[in-house]
C-alpha atoms as a PDB file:
ATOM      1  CA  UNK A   1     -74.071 -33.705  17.913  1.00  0.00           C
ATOM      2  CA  UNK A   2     -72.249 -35.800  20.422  1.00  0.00           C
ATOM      3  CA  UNK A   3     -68.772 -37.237  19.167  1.00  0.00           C
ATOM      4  CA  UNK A   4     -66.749 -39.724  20.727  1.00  0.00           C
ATOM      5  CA  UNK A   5     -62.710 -40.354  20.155  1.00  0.00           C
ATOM      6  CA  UNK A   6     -61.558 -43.385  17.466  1.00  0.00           C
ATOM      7  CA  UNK A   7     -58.392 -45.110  17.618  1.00  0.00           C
ATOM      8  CA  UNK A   8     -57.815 -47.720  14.605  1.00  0.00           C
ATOM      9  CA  UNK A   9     -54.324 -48.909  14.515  1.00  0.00           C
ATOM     10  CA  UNK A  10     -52.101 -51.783  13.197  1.00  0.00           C
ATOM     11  CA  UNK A  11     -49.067 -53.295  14.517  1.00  0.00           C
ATOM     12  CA  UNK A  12     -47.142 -50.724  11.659  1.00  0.00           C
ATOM     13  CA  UNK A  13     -49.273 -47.737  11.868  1.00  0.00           C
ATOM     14  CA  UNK A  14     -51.960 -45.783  13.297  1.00  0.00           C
ATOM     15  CA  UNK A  15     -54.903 -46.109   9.961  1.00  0.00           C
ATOM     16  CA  UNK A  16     -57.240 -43.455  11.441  1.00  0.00           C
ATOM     17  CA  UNK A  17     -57.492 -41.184  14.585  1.00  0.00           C
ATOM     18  CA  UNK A  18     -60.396 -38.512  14.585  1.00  0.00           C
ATOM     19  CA  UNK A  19     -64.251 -37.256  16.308  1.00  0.00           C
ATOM     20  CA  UNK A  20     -66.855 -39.534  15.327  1.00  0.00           C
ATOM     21  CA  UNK A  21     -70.498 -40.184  15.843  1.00  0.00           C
ATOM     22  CA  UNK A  22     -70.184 -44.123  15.290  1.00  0.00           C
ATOM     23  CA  UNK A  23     -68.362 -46.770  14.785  1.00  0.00           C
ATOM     24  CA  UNK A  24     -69.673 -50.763  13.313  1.00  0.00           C
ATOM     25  CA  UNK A  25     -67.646 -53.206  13.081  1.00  0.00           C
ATOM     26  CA  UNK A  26     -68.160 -57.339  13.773  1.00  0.00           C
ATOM     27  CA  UNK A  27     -67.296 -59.130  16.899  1.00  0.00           C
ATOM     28  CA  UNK A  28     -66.307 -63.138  17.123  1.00  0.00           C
ATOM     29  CA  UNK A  29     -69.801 -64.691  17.801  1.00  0.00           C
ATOM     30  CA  UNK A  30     -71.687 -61.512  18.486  1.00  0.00           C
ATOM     31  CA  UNK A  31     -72.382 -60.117  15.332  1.00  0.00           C
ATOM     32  CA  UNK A  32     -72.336 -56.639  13.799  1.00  0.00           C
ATOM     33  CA  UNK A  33     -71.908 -54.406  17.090  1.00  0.00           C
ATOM     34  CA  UNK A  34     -72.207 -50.433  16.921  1.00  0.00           C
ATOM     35  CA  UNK A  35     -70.830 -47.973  19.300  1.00  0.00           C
ATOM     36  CA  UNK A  36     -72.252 -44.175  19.756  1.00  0.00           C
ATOM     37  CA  UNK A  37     -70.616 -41.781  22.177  1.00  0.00           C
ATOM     38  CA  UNK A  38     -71.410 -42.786  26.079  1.00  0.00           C
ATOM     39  CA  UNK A  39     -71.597 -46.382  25.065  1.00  0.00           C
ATOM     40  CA  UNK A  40     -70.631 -48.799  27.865  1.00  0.00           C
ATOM     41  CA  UNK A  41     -67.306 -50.163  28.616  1.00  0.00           C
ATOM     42  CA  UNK A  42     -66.688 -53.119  26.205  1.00  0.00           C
ATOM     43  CA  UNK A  43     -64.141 -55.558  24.777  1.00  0.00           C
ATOM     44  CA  UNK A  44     -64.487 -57.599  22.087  1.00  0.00           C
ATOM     45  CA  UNK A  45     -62.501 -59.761  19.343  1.00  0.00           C
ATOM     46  CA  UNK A  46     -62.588 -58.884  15.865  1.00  0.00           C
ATOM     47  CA  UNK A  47     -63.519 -61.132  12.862  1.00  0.00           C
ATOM     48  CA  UNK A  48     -62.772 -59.876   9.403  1.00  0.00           C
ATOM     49  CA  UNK A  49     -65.563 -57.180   8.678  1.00  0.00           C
ATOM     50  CA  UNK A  50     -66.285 -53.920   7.111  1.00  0.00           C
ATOM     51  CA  UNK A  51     -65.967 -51.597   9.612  1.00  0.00           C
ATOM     52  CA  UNK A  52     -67.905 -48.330   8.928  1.00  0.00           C
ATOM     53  CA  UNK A  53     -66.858 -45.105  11.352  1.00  0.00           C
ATOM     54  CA  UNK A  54     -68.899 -42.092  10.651  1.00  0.00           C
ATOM     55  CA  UNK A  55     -66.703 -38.940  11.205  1.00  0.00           C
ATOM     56  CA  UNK A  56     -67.648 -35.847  12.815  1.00  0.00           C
ATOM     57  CA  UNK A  57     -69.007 -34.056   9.429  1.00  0.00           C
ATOM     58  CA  UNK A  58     -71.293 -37.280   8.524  1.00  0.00           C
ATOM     59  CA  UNK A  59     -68.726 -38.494   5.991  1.00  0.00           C
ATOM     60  CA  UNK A  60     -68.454 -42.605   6.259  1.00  0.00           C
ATOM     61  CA  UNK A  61     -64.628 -44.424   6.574  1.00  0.00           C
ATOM     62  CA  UNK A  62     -65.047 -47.744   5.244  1.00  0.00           C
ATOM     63  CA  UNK A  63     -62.124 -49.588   6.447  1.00  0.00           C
ATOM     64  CA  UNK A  64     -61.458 -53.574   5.830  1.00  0.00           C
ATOM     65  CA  UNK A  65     -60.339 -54.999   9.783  1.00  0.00           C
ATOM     66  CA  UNK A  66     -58.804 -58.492   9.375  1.00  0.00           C
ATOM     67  CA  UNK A  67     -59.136 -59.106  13.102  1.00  0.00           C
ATOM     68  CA  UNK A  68     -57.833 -58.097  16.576  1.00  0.00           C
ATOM     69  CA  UNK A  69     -59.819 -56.226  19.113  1.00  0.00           C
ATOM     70  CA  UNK A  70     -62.275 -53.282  19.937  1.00  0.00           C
ATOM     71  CA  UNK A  71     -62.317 -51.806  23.007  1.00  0.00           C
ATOM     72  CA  UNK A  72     -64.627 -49.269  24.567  1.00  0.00           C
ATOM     73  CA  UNK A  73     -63.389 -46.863  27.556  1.00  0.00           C
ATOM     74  CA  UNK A  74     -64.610 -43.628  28.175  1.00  0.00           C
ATOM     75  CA  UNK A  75     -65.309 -41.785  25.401  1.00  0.00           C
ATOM     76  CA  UNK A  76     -63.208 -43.633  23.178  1.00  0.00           C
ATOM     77  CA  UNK A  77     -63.292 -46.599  20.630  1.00  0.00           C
ATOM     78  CA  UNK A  78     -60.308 -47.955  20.112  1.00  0.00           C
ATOM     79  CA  UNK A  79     -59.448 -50.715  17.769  1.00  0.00           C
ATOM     80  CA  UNK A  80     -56.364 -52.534  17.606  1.00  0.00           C
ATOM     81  CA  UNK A  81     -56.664 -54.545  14.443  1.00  0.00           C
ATOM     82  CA  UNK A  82     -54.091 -57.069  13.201  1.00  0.00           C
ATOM     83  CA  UNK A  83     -54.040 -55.622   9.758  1.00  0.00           C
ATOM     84  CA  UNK A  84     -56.624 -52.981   8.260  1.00  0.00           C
ATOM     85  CA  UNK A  85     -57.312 -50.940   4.990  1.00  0.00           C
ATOM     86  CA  UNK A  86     -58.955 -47.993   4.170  1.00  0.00           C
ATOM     87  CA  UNK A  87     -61.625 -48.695   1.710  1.00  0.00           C
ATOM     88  CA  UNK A  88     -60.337 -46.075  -1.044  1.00  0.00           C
ATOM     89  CA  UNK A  89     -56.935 -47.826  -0.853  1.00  0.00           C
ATOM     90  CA  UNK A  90     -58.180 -51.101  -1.611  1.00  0.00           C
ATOM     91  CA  UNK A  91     -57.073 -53.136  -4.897  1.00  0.00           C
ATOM     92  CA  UNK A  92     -60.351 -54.372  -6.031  1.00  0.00           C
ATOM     93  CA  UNK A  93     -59.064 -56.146  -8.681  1.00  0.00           C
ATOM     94  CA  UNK A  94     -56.402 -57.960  -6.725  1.00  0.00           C
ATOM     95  CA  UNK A  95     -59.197 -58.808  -4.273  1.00  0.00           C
ATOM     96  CA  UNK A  96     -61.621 -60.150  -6.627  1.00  0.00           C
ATOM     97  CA  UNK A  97     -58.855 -62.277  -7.682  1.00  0.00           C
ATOM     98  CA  UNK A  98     -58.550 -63.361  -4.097  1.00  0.00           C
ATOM     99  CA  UNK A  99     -62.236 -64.046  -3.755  1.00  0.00           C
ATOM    100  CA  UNK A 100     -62.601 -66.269  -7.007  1.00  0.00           C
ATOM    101  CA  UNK A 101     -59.085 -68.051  -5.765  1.00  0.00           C
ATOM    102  CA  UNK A 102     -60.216 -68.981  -2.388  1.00  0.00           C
ATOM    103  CA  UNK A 103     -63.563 -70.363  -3.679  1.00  0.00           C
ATOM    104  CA  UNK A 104     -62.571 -72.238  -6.638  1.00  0.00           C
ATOM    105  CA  UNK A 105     -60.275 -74.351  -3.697  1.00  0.00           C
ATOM    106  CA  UNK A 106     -63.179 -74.843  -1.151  1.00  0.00           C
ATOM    107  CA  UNK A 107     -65.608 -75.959  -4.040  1.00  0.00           C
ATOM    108  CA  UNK A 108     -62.690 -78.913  -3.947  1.00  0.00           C
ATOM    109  CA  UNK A 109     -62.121 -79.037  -0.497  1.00  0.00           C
ATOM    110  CA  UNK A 110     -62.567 -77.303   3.089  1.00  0.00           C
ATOM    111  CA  UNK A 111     -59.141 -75.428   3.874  1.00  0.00           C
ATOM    112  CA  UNK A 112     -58.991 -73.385   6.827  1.00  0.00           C
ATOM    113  CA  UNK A 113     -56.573 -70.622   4.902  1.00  0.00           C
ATOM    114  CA  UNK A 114     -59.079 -70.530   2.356  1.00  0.00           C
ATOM    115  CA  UNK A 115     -62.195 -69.669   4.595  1.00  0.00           C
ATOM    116  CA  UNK A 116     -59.783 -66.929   5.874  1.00  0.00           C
ATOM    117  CA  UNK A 117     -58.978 -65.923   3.117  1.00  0.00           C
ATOM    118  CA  UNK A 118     -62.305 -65.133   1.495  1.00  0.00           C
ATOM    119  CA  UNK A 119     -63.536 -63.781   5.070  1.00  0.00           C
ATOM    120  CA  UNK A 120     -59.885 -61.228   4.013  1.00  0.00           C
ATOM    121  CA  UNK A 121     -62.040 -61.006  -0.003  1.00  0.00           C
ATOM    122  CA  UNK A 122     -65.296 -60.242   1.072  1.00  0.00           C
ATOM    123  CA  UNK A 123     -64.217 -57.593   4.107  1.00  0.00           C
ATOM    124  CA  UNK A 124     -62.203 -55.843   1.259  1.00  0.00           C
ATOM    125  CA  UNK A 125     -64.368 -56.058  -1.708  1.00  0.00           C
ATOM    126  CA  UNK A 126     -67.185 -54.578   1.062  1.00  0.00           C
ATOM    127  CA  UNK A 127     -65.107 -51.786   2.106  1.00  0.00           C
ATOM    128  CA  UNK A 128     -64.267 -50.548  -1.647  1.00  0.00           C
ATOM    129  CA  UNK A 129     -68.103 -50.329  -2.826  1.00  0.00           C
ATOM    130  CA  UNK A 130     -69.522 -53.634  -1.950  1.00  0.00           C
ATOM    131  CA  UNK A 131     -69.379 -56.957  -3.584  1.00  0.00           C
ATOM    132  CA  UNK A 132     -70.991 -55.893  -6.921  1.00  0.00           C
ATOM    133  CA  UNK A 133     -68.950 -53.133  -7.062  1.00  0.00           C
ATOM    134  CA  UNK A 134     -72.039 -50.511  -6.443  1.00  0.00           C
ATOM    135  CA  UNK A 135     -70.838 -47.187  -4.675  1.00  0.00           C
ATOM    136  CA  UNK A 136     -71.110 -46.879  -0.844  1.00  0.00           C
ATOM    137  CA  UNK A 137     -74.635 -45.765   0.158  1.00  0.00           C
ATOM    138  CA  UNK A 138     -76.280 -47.351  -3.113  1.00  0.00           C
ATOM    139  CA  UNK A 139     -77.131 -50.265  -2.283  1.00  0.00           C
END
């Protein structure tokens, strides 16, 4: 099978580097976008998102992206994401928290923090085993 090259780094580290069949991930106004080896040049922005790369040996990274960019060229996705979190690394608990927080204030009022920050929630919570907490691939 036909594997490309993925690049997912921070500003602090490089998250993942690896073979991979494909990547999706969410673009600013363009929806959930994926990317398979020999896929045309692109550039896009990033909105918070699961981001799902499947590796070489058909095992899925989840990853949480809390923005920046993707960027096809070549043979290789790269994404350059502001901050971003492995799925298995994730606190659920601590983003639950976050979740219930940030919708308890816009049930009062709209805050733009707030809409971040459960955009921040929900790309977590979906990138540790999904909003109800059901394994990957279960649902």
């Amino acid at each position: 099978m036909a594997t490309m090259q993925v690049e997912l780094v921070s500003p602090e580290k490089v998250i993942f580097s690896g073979e991979a069949t494909q990547v999706i991930t969410r673009t600013l106004g363009g929806g959930e976008i994926a990317f398979l080896p020999g896929h045309a040049p692109f550039l896009g922005a990033l909105v918070e998102n699961h981001t799902r790369i499947t590796l070489a040996d058909g095992q899925v990274l989840d990853v949480a992206v809390h923005g920046g960019f993707v960027q096809v060229s070549g043979n290789t996705v790269s994404i350059l994401s502001d901050t971003a979190e492995l799925g298995e690394h994730i606190d659920r608990a601590r983003a639950l928290r976050a979740k219930d927080s940030a919708e308890e204030l816009l049930r009062r009022e709209h805050d733009a923090e707030a809409v971040s920050a459960l955009g921040r929630a929900h790309a977590r919570l979906s990138a540790s085993g999904g909003l109800a907490g059901t394994p990957q691939g279960s649902h």
